[in-house]
C-alpha atoms as a PDB file:
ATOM      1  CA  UNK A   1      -6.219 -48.092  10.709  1.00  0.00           C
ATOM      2  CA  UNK A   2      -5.734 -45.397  13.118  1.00  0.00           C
ATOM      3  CA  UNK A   3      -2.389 -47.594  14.115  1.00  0.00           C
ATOM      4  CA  UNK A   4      -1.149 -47.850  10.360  1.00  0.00           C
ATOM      5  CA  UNK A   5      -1.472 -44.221   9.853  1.00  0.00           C
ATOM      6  CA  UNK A   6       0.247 -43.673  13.481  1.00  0.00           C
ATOM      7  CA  UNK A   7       3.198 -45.501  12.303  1.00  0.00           C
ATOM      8  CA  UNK A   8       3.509 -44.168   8.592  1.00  0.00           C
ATOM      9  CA  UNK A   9       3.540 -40.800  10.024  1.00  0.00           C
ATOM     10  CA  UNK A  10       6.356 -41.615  12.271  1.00  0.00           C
ATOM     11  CA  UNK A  11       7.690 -42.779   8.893  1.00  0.00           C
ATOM     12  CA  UNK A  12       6.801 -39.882   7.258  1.00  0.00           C
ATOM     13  CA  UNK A  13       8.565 -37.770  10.078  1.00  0.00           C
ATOM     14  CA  UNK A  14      11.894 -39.270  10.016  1.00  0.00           C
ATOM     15  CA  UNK A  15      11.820 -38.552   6.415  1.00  0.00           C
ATOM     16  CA  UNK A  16      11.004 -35.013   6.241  1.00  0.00           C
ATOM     17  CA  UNK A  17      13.736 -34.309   9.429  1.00  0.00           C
ATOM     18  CA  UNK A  18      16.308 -36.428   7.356  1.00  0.00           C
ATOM     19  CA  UNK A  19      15.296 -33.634   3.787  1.00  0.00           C
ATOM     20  CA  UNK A  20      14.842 -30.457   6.040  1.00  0.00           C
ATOM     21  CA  UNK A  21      15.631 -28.435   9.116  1.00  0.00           C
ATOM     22  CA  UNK A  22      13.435 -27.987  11.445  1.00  0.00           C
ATOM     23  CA  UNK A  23      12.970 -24.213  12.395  1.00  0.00           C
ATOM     24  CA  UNK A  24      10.736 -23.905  15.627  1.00  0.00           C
ATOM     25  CA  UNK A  25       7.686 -25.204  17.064  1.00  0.00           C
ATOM     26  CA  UNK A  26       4.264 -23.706  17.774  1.00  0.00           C
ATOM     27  CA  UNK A  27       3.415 -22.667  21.533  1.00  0.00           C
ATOM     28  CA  UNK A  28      -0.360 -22.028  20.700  1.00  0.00           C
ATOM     29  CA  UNK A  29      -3.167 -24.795  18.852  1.00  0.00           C
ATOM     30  CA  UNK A  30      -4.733 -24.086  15.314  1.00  0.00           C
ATOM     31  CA  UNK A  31      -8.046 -25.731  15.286  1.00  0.00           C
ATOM     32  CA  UNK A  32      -8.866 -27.203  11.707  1.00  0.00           C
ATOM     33  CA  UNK A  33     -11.484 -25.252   9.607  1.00  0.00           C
ATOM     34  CA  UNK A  34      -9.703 -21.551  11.208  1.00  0.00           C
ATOM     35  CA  UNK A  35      -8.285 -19.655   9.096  1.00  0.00           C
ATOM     36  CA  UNK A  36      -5.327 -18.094   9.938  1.00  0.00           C
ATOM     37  CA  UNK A  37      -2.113 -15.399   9.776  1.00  0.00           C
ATOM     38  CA  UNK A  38      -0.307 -15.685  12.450  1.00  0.00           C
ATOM     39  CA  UNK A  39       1.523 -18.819  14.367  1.00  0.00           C
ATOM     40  CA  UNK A  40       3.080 -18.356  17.472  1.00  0.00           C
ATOM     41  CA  UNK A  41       5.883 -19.798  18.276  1.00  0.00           C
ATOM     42  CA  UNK A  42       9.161 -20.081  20.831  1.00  0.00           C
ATOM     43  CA  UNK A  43      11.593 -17.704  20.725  1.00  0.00           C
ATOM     44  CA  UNK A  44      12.742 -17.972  17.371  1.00  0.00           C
ATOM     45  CA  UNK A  45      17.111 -18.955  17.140  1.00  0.00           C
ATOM     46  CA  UNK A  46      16.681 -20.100  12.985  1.00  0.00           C
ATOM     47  CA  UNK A  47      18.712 -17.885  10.102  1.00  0.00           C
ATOM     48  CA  UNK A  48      16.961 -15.345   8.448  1.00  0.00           C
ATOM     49  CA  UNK A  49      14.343 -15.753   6.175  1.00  0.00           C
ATOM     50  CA  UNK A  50      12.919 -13.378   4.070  1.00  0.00           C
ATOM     51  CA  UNK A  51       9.333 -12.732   3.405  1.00  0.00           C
ATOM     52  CA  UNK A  52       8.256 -15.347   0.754  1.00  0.00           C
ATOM     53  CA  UNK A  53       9.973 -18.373   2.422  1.00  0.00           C
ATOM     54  CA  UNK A  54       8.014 -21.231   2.386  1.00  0.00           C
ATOM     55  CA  UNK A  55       7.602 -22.906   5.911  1.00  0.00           C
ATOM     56  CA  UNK A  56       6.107 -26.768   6.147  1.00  0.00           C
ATOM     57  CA  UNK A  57       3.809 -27.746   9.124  1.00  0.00           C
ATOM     58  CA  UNK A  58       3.250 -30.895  10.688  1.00  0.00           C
ATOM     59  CA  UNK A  59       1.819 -32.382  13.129  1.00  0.00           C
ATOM     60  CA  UNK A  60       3.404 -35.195  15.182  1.00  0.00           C
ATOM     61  CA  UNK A  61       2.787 -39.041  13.897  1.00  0.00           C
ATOM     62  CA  UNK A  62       0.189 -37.792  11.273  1.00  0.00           C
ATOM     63  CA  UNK A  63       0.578 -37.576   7.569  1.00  0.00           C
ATOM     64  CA  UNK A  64      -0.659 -34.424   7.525  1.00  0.00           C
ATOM     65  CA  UNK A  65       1.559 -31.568   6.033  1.00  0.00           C
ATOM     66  CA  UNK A  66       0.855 -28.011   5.013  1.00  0.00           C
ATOM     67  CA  UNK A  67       2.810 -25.295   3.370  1.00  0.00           C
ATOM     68  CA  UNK A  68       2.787 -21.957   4.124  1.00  0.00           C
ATOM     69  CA  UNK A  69       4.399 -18.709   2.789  1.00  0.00           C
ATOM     70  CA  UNK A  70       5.903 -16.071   5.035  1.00  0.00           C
ATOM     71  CA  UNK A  71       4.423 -12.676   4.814  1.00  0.00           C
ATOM     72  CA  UNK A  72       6.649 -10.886   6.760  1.00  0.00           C
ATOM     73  CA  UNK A  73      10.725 -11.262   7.537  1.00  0.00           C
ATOM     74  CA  UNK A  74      11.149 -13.822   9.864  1.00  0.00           C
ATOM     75  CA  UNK A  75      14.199 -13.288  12.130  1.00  0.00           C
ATOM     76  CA  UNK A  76      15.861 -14.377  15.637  1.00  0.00           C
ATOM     77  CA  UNK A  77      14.394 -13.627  18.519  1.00  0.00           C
ATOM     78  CA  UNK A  78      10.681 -13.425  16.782  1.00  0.00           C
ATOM     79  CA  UNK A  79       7.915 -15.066  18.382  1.00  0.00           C
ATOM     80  CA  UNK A  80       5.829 -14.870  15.964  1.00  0.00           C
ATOM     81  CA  UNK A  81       5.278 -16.456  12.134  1.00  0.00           C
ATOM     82  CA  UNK A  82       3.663 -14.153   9.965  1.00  0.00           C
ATOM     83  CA  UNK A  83       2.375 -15.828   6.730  1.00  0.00           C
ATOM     84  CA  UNK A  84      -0.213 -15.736   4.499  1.00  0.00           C
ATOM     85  CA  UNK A  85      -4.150 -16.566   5.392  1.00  0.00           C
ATOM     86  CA  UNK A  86      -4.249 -20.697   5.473  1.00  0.00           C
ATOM     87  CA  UNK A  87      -7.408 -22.869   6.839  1.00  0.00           C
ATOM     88  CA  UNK A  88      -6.339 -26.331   7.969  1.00  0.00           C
ATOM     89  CA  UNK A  89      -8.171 -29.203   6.920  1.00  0.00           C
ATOM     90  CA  UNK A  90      -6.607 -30.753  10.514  1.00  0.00           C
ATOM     91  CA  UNK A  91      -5.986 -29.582  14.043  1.00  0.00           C
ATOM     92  CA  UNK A  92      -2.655 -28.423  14.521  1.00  0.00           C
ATOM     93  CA  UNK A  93      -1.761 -28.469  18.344  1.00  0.00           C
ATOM     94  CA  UNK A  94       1.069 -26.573  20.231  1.00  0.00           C
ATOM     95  CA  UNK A  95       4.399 -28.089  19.809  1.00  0.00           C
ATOM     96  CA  UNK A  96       4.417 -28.815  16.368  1.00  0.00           C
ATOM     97  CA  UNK A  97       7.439 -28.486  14.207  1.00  0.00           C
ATOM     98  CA  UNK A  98       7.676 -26.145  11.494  1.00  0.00           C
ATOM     99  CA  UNK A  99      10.503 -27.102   8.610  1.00  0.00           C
ATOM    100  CA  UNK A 100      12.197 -25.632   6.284  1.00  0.00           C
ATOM    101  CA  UNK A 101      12.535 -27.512   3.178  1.00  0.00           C
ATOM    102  CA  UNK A 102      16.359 -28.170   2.476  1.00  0.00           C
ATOM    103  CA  UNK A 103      15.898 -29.271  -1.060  1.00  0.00           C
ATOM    104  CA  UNK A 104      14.788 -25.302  -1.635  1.00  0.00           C
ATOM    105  CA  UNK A 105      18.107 -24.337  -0.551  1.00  0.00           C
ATOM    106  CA  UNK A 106      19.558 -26.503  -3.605  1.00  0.00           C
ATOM    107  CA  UNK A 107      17.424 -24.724  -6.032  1.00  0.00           C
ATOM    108  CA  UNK A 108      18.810 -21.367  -4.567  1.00  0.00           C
ATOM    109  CA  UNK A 109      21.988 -22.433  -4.831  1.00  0.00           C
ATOM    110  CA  UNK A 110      22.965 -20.906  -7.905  1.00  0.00           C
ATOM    111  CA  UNK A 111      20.514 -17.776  -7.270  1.00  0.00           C
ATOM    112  CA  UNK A 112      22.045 -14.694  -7.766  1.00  0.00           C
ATOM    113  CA  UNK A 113      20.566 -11.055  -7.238  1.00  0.00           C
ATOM    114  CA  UNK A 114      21.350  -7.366  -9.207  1.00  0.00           C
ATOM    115  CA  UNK A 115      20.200  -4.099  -8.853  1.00  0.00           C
ATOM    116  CA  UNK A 116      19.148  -1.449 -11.517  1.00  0.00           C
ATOM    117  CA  UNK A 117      19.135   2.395 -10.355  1.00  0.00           C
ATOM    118  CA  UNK A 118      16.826   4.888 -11.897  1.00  0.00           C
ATOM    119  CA  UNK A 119      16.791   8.518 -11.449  1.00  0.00           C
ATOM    120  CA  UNK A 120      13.727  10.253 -13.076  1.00  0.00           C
ATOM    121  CA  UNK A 121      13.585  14.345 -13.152  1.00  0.00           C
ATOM    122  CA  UNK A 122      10.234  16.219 -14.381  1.00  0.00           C
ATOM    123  CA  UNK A 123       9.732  19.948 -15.630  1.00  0.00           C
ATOM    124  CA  UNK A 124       8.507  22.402 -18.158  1.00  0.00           C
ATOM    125  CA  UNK A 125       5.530  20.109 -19.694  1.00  0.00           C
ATOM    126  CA  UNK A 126       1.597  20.351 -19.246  1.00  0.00           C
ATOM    127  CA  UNK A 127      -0.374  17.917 -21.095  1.00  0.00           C
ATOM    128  CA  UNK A 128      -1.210  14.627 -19.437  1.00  0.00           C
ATOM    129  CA  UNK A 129       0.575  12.102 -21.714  1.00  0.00           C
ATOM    130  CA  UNK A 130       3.223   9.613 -20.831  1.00  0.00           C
ATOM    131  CA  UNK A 131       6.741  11.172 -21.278  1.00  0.00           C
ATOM    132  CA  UNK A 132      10.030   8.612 -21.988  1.00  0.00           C
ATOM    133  CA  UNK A 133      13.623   9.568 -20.727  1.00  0.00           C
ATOM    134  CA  UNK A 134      15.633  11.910 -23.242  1.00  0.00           C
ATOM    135  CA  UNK A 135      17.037   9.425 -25.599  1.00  0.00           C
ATOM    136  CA  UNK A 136      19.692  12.280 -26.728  1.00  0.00           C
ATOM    137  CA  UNK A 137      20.886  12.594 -22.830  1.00  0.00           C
ATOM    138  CA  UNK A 138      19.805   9.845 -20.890  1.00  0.00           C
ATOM    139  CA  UNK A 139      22.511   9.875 -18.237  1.00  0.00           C
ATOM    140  CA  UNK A 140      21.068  13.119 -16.647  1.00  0.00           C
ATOM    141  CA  UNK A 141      17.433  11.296 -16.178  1.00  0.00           C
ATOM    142  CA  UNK A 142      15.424  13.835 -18.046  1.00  0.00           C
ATOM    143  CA  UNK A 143      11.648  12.501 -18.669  1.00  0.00           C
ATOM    144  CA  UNK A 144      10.642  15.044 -21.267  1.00  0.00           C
ATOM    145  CA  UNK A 145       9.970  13.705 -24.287  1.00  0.00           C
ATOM    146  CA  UNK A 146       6.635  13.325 -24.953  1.00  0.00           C
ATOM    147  CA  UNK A 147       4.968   9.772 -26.539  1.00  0.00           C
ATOM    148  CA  UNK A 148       1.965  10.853 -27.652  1.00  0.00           C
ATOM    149  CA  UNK A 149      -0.412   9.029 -25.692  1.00  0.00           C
ATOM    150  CA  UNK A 150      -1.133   7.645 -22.177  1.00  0.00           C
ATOM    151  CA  UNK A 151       0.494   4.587 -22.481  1.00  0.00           C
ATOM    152  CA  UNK A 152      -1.595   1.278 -22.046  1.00  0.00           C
ATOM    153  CA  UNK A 153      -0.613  -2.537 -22.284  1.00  0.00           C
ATOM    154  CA  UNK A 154      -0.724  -3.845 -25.168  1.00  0.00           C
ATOM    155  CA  UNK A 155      -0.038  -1.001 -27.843  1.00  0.00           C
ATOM    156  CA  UNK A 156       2.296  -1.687 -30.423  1.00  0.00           C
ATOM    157  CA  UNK A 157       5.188   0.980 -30.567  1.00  0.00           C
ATOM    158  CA  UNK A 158       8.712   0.880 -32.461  1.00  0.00           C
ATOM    159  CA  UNK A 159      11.254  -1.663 -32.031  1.00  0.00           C
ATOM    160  CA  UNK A 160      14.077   1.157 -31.243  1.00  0.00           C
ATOM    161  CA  UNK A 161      12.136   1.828 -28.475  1.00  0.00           C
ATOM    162  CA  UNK A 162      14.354  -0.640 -26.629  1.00  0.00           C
ATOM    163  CA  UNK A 163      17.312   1.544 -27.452  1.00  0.00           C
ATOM    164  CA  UNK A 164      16.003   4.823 -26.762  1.00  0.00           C
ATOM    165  CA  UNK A 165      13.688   4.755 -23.986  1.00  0.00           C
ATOM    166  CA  UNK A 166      14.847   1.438 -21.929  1.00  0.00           C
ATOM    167  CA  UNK A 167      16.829   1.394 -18.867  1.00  0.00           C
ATOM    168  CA  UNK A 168      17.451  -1.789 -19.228  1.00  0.00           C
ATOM    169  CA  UNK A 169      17.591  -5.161 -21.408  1.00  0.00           C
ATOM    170  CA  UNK A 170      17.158  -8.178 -19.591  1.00  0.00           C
ATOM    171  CA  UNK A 171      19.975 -10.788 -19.580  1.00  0.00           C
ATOM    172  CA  UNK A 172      19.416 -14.225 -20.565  1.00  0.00           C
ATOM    173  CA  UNK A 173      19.523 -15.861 -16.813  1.00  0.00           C
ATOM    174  CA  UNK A 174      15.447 -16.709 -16.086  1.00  0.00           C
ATOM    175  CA  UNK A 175      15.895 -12.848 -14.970  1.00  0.00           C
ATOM    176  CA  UNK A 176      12.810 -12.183 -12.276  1.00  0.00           C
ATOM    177  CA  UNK A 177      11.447  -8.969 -11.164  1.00  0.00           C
ATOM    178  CA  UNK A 178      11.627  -9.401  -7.334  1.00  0.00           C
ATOM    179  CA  UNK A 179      10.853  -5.922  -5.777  1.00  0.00           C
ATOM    180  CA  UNK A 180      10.647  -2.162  -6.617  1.00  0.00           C
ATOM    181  CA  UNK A 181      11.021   0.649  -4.127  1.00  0.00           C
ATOM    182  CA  UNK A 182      10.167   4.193  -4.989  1.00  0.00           C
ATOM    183  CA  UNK A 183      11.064   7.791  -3.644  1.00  0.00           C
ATOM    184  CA  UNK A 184       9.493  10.701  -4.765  1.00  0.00           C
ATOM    185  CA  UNK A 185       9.055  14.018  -4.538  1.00  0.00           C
ATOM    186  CA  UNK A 186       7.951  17.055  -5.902  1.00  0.00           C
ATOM    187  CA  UNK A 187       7.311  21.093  -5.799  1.00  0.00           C
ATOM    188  CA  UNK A 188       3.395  20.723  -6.388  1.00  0.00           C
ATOM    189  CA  UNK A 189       0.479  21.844  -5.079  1.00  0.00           C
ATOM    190  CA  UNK A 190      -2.139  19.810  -4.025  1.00  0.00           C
ATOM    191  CA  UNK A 191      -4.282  18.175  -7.204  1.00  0.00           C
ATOM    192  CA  UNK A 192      -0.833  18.030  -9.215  1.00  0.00           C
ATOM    193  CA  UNK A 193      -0.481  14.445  -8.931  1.00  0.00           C
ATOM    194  CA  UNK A 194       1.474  11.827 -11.202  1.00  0.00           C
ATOM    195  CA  UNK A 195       2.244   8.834 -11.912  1.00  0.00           C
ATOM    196  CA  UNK A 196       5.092   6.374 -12.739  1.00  0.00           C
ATOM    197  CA  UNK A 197       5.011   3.215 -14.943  1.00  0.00           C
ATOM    198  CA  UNK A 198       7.315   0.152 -15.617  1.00  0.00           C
ATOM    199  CA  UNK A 199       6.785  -1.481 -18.910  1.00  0.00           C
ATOM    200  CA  UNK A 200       8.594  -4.423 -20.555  1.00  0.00           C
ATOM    201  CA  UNK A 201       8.509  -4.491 -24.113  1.00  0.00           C
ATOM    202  CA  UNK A 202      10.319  -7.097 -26.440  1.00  0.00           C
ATOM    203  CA  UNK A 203      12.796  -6.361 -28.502  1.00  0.00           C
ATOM    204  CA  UNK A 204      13.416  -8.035 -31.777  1.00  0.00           C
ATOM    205  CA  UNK A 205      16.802  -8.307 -32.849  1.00  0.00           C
ATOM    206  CA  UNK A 206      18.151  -7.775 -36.504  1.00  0.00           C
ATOM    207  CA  UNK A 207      14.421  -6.506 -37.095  1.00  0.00           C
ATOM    208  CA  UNK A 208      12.528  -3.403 -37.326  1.00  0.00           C
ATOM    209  CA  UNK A 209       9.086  -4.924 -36.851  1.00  0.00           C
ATOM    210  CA  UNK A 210       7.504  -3.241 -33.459  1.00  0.00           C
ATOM    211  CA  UNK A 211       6.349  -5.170 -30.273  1.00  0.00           C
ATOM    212  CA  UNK A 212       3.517  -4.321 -28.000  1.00  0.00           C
ATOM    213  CA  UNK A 213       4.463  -3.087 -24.070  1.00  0.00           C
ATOM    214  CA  UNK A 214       3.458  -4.454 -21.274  1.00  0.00           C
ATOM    215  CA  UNK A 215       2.400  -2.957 -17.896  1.00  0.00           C
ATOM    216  CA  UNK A 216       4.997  -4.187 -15.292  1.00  0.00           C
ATOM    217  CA  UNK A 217       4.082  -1.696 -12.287  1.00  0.00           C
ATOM    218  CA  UNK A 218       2.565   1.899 -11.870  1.00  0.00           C
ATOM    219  CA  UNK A 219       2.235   4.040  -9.007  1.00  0.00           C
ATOM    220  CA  UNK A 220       0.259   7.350  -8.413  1.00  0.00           C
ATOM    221  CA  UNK A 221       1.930   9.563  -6.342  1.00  0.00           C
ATOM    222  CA  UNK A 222      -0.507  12.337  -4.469  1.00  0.00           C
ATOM    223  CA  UNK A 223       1.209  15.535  -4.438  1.00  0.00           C
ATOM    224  CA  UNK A 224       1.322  17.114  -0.968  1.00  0.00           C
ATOM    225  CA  UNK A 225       1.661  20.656  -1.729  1.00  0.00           C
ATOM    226  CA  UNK A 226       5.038  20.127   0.563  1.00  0.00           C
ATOM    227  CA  UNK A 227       8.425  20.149  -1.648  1.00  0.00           C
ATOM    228  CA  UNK A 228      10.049  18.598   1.351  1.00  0.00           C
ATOM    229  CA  UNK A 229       8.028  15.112   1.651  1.00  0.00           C
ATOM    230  CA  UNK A 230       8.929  12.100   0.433  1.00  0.00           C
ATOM    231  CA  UNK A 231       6.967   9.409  -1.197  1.00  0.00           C
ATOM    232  CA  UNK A 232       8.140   5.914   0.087  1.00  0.00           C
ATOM    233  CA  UNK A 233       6.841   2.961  -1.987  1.00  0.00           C
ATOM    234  CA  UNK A 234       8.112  -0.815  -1.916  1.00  0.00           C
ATOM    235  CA  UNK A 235       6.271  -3.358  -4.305  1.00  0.00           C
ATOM    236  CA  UNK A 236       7.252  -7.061  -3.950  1.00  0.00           C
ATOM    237  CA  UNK A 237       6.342  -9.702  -7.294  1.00  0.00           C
ATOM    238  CA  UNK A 238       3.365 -10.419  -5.729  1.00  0.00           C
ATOM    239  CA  UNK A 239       1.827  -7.088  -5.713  1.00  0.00           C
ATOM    240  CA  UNK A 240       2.723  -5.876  -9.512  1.00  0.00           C
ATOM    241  CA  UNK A 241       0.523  -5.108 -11.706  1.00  0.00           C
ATOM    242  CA  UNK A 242       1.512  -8.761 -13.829  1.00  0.00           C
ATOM    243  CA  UNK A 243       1.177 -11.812 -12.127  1.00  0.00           C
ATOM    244  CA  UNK A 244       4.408 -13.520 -13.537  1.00  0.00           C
ATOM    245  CA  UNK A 245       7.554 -10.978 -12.798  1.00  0.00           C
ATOM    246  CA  UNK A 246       9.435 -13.601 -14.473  1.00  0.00           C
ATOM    247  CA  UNK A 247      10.998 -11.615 -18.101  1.00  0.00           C
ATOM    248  CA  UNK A 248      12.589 -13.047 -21.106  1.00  0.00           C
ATOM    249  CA  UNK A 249      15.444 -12.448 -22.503  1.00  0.00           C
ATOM    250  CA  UNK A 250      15.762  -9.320 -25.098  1.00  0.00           C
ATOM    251  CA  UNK A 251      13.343  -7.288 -23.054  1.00  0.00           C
ATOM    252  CA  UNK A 252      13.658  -4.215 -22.747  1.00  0.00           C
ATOM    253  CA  UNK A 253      12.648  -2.588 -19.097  1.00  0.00           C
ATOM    254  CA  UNK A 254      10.754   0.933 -19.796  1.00  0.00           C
ATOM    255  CA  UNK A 255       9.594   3.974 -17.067  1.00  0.00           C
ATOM    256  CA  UNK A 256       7.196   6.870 -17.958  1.00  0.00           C
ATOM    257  CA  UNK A 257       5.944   9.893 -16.267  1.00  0.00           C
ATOM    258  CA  UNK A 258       2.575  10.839 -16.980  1.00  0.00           C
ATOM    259  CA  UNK A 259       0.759  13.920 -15.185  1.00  0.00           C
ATOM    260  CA  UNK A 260      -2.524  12.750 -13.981  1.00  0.00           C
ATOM    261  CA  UNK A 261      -3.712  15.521 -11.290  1.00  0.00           C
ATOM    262  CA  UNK A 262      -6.531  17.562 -12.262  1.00  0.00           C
ATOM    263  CA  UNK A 263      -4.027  20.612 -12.229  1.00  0.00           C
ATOM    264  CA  UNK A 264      -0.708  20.219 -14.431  1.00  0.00           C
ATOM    265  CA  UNK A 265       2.046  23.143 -13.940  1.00  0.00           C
ATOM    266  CA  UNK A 266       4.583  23.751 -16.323  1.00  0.00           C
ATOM    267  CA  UNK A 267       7.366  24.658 -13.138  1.00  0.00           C
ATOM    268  CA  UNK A 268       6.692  22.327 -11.157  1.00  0.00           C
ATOM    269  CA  UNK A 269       9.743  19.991 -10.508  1.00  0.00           C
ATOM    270  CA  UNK A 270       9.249  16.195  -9.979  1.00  0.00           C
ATOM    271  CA  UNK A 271      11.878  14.073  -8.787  1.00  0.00           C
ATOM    272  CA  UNK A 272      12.080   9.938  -8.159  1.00  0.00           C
ATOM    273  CA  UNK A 273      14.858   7.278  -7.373  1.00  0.00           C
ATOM    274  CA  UNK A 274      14.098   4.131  -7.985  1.00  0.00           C
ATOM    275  CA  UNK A 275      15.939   0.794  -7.408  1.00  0.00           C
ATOM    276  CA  UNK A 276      14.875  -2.442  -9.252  1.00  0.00           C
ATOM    277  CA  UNK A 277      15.658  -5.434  -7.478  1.00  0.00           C
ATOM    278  CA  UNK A 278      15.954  -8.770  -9.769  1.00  0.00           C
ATOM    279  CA  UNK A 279      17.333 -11.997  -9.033  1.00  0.00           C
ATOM    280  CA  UNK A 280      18.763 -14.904 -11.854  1.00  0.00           C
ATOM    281  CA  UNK A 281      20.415 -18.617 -12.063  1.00  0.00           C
ATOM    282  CA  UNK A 282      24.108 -18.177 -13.043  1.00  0.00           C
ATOM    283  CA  UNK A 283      25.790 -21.788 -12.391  1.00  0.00           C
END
């Protein structure tokens, strides 16, 4: 038996090389049953992969294989794979191969990526609701008017909404959230904190009947009494506040400012940039 599965690995092997490129090789042993982050490797000479690749693993004339997911940018000259925690179910010994599955790069073929820029600017308001752009000026990135609650997912609000308040309405490409980076700033003392929030909300078209939003992403920034620091966020798919970043067409892509510091001052000045990064198919 031990000679059957010896040769269908070899099988197995000539297979996987034929479908996809082989990327590096370990330098250290992974004893099944550790769990694990980190794989090191020889001086790495591969392309660039971004964090979220997916990397295969196997052992020579087994049939084992195991898939795992880059947590970090891996690039040349790295010796080192960060990925995400994996436990083997089967020793993997120095000088394995690690592959890159070639078939992925067909289904990325037609994957394209766009960017959507938001500036946000805060003054003049106290109370501790959520606050939508100024529909009647939004090109100058006013958050002022005020919407009468704090905002939470699943509350039903007007269908114009999408009109008004939106930044954006999603194209109809299986559009995907893929990251969010944040800068921030502000003029307030310390316990004047706030907080920004993403929501997607449907829109129906040729309708007036009103669609619930839906918490995308929302980040509390901690005022540093210090007008000159900046806030530096980055959010991948994976660390939103909804597990599937995938959106549907005729959505409409929503931010709010909310004040949610114990102290709330009507001069203080709040200011954020903040890029949306999505990807989408377009054959």
């Amino acid at each position: 038996m031990a000679n059957i599965d010896q040769y269908s690995g070899m099988l197995q092997e000539i297979y996987i090389e034929r479908g996809q490129l082989c990327l590096a090789q370990s330098t250290g042993a992974i004893s099944s049953g550790s769990a694990t982050s980190r794989i090191l490797i020889s001086s790495y000479v591969g392309p660039f992969l971004p964090r979220g690749s997916s990397l295969l693993i196997k052992p020579r004339y087994t049939t084992n294989v195991l898939s795992v997911k880059l947590s970090d940018n891996l690039t040349p000259g790295d010796t080192t794979i960060d990925c995400d925690s994996f436990t083997p179910s089967f020793d993997i010994p120095a000088k394995t191969s690690l592959f890159f599955n070639n078939i992925n790069a067909v289904s990325f073929e037609n994957k394209r990526f766009f960017v959507e820029h938001i500036h946000m600017f805060e003054t003049g308001q106290t109370h501790g609701n959520d606050q939508l752009i100024n529909s009647q000026e939004p090109g100058g990135g006013k958050y002022n008017h005020n919407s009468g609650a704090v905002l939470s997912s699943g509350s039903n609000y007007s269908n114009n909404w999408g009109t008004k308040f939106s930044v954006l309405n999603v194209p109809s490409f299986k559009c995907k959230l893929e990251r969010i980076i944040y800068s921030c700033s502000s003029t307030g003392d310390t316990n004047e904190d706030w907080t920004i929030s993403l929501w997607k909300k449907p829109i129906n078209p040729n309708s007036s009947t009103a669609t619930a939003i839906t918490l995308i992403n929302a980040e509390e920034i901690i005022s540093q009494n210090n007008a000159s620091y900046v806030h530096y966020i980055e959010r991948f798919s994976d660390e939103m506040d909804i597990a599937d970043t995938y959106l549907d067409a005729q959505t409409a892509i929503i931010p709010s400012f909310r004040k949610s510091g114990a102290k709330q001052t009507s001069s203080t000045k709040h200011f954020a940039d903040i890029t949306l990064i999505f990807s989408y198919y377009d054959a």
